[in-house]
Protein backbone atom coordinates (compact mmCIF):
# COMPACT_ATOMS: atom_id res chain seq x y z
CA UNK A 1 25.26 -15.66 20.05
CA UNK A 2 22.39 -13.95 18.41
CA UNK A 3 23.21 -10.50 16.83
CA UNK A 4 21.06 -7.53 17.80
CA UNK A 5 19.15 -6.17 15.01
CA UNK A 6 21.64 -3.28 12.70
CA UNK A 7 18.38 -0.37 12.89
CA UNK A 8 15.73 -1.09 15.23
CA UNK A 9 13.83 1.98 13.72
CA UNK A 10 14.26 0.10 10.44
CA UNK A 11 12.21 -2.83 12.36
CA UNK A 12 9.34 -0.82 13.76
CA UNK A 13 8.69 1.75 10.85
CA UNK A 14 9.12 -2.36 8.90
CA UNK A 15 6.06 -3.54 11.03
CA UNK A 16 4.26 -0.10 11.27
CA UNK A 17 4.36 -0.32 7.24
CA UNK A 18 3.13 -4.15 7.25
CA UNK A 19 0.52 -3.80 10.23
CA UNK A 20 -1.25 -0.59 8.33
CA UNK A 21 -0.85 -2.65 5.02
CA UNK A 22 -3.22 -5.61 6.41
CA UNK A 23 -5.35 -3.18 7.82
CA UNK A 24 -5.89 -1.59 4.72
CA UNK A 25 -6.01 -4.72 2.58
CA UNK A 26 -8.93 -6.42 5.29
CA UNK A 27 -11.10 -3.08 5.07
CA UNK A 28 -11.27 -3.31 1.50
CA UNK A 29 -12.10 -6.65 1.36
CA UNK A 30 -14.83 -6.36 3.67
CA UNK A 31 -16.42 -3.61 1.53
CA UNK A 32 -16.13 -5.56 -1.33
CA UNK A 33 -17.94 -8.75 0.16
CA UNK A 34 -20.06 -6.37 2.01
CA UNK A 35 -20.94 -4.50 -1.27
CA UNK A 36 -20.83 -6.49 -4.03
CA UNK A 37 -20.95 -5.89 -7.39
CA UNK A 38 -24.05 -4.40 -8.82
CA UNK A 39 -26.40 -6.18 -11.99
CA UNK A 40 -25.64 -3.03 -13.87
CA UNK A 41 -22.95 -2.58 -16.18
CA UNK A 42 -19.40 -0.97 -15.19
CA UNK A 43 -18.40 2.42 -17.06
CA UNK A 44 -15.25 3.04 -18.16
CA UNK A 45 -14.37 5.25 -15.03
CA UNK A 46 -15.62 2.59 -12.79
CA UNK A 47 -13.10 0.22 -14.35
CA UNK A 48 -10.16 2.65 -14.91
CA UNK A 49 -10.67 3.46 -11.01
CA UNK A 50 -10.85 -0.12 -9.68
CA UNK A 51 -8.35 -1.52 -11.59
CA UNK A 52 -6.01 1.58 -9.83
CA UNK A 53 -7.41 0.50 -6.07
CA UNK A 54 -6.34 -3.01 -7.49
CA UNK A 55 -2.80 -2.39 -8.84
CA UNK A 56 -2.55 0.31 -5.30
CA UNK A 57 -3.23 -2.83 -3.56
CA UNK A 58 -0.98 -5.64 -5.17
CA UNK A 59 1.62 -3.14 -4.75
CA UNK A 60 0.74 -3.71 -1.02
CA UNK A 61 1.52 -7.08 -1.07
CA UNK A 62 4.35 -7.22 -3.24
CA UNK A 63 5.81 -4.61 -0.41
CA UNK A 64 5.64 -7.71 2.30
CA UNK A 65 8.58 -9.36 -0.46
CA UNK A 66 10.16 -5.95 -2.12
CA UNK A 67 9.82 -3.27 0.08
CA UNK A 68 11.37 -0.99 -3.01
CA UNK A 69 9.78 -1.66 -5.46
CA UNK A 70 6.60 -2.57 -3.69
CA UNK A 71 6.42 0.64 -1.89
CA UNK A 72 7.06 2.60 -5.15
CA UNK A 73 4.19 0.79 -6.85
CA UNK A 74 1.83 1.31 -3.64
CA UNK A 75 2.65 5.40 -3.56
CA UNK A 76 2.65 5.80 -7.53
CA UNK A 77 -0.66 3.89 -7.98
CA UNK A 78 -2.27 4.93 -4.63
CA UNK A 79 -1.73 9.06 -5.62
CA UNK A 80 -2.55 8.19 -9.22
CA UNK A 81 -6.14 6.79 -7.72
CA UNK A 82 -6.85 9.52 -5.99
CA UNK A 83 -5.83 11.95 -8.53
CA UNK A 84 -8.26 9.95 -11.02
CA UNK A 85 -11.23 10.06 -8.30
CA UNK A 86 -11.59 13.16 -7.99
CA UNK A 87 -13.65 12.62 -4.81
CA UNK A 88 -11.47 13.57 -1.87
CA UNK A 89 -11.54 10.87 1.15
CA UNK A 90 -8.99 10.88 4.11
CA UNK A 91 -8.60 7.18 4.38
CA UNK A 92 -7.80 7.06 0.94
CA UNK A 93 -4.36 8.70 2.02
CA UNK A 94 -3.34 5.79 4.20
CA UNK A 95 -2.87 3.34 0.76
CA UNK A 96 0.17 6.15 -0.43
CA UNK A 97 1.05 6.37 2.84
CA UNK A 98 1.76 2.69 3.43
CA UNK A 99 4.23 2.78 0.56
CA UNK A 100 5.95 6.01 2.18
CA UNK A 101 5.81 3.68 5.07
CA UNK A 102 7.70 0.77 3.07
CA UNK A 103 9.71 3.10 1.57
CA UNK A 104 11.65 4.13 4.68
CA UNK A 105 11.69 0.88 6.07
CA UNK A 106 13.98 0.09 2.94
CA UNK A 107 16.16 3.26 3.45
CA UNK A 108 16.61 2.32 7.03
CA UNK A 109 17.65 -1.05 6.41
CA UNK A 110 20.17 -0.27 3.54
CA UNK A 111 23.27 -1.52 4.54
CA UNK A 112 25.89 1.19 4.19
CA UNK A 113 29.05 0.22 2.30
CA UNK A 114 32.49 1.10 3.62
């Protein structure tokens, strides 16, 4: 007999987290084949930055396998890049917000000990 699932909000806030994530991981990738990178050297900012977006978005996929730890990374690095910005953009907040998203997917499927 198959077992119904222990949270079902735990499931959809799960695949609300992991939806958003590929969204968010397939946008950037199509402005970075769309873009390119430029013949002129990188500045220091330009490297401290992108190596954030990068770390922002391994913590993405490393949610898909630790939603903990993964999430953590996602929300720490994703703030921390838009702290280090300094340019304000709204769909900037959805990379945090994915790891808010993971993280409450792991709360809600924490099994509680008796």
């Amino acid at each position: 007999m198959i077992e119904p699932p222990k949270n079902p909000a735990g499931i959809v806030v799960r695949w609300l987290a992991r939806a958003l994530s590929v969204l968010i991981i397939l946008i950037f990738a199509m402005f970075a084949i769309g873009e390119g990178f430029g013949p002129g050297p990188m500045g220091t900012f330009d490297i401290i930055i992108f190596i954030l977006l990068l770390l922002s978005l391994a913590g993405i996929v490393y949610s898909f396998f630790n939603e903990k730890f993964g999430g953590l990374g996602t929300l720490v690095f994703g703030i921390l890049f838009i702290i280090v910005a300094r340019q304000f953009n709204f769909y900037f907040l959805f990379i945090p917000f994915s790891g808010i998203l993971f993280l409450v997917s792991w709360l809600l499927s924490k099994e509680k000990k008796n």
